[in-house]
Protein backbone atom coordinates (compact mmCIF):
# COMPACT_ATOMS: atom_id res chain seq x y z
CA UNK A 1 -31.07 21.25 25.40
CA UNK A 2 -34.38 20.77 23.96
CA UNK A 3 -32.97 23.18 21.13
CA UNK A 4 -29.90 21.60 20.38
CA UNK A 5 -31.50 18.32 20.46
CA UNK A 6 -34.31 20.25 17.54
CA UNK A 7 -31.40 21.82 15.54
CA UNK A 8 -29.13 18.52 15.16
CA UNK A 9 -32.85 17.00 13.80
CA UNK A 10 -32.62 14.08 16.67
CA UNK A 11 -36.08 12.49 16.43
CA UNK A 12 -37.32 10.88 19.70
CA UNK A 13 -37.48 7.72 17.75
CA UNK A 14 -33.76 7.99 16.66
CA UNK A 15 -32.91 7.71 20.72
CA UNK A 16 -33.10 4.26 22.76
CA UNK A 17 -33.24 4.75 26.29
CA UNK A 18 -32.27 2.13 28.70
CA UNK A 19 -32.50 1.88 32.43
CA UNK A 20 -29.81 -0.06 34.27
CA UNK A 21 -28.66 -0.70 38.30
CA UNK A 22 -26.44 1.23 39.75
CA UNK A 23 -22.84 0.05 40.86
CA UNK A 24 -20.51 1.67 43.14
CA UNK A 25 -20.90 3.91 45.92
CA UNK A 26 -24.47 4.68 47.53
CA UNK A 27 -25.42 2.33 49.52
CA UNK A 28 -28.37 0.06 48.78
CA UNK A 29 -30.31 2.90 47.36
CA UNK A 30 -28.01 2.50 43.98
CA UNK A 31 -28.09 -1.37 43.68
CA UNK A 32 -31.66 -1.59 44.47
CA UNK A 33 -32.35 1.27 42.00
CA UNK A 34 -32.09 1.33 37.97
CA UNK A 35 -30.66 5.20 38.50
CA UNK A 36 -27.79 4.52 35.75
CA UNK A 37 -28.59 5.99 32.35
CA UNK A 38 -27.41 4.47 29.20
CA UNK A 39 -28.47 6.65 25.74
CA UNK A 40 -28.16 5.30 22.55
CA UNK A 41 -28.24 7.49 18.88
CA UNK A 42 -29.58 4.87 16.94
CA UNK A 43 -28.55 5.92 13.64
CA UNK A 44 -25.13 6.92 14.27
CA UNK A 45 -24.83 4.02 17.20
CA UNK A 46 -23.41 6.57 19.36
CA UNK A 47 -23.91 5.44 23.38
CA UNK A 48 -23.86 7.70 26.48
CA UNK A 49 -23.48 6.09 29.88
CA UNK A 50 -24.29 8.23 33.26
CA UNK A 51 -24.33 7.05 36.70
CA UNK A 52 -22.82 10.58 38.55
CA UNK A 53 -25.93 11.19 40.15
CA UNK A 54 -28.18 9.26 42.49
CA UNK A 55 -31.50 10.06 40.59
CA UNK A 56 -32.11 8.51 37.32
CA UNK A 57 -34.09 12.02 35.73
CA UNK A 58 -30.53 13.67 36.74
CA UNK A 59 -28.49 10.94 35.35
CA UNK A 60 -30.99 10.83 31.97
CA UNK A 61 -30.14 14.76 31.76
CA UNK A 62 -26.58 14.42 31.76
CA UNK A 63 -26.57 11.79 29.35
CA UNK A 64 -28.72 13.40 26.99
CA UNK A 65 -26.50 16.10 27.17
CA UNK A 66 -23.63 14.92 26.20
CA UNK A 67 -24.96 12.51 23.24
CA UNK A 68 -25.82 15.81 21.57
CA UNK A 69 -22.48 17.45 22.27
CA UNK A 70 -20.84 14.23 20.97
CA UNK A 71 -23.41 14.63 18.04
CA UNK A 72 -22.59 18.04 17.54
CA UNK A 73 -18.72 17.42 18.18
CA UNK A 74 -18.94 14.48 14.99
CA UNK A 75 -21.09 17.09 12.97
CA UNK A 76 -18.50 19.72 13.14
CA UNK A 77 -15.56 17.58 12.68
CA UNK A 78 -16.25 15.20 10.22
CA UNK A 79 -14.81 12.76 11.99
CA UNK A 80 -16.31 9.75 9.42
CA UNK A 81 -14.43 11.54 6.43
CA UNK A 82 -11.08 11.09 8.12
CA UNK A 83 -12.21 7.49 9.49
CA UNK A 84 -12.68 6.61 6.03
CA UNK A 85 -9.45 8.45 4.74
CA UNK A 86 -8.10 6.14 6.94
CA UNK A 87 -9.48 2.95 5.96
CA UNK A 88 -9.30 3.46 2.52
CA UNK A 89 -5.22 3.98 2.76
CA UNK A 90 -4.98 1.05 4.95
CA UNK A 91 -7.08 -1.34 2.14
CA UNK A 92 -4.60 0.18 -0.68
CA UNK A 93 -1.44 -0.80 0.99
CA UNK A 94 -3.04 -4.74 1.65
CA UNK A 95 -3.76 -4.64 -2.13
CA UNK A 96 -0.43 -3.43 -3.45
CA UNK A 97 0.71 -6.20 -0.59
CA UNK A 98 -1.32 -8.76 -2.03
CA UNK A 99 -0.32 -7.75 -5.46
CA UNK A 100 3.17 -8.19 -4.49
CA UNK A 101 2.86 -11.61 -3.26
CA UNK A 102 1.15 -12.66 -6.32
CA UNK A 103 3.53 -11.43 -8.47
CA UNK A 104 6.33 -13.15 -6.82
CA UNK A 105 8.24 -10.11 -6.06
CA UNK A 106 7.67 -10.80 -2.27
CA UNK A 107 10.14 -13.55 -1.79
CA UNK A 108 12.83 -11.82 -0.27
CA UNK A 109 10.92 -11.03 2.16
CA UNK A 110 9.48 -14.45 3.03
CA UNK A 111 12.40 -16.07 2.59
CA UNK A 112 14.00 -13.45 4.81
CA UNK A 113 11.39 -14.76 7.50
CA UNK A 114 12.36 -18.45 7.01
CA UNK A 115 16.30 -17.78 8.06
CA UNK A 116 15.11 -16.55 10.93
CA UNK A 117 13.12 -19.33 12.13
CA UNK A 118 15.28 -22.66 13.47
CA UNK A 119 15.53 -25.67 12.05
């Protein structure tokens, strides 16, 4: 892990750590104890939640774990490319919208709307 975590360049001040009670099954020794894990990438505001164990070094493990495989997963996949592939087709088709409106070539459709709505 330790690896992973050096080749992805996570530094231990890009990682927020917080400590949180337990819920669920267990018995008193999970809501008495702050066993649940949640990790946070700071930079990339990824978060990692664990509470399958009933040890908190366990839990902070598994949690670490699988921020770097969801770091690694985002590296791989470029998932922001497509997520802003995505936006930027969504703000072109409110523009031509907008443009359309403003250009009065829109009507039909609003007027289309106002039929439908009774008197």
């Amino acid at each position: 892990l330790a690896r992973r975590i050096e080749a992805l360049g996570i530094k231990p001040s890009h990682i927020k750590e917080e400590f949180i009670r337990g819920s669920g099954r267990g018995g008193q020794k999970m809501s008495r104890t702050a066993s649940r894990v949640r990790v946070t990438h700071v930079p990339s505001g990824i978060q990692v939640a664990n509470q399958k164990e009933r040890e908190r070094s366990k839990n902070r493990f598994i949690a670490m774990r699988d921020l770097v495989q969801k770091l690694e997963a985002q590296n791989k996949v470029g998932v922001g490319d497509k997520e802003k592939e995505r936006i930027k087709k969504l703000k072109a088709r409110a523009s031509k919208r907008h443009r359309q409106i403003k250009e009065g070539k829109a009507e039909l459709l609003l007027d289309y709307v106002d039929e439908d709505v009774p008197a």
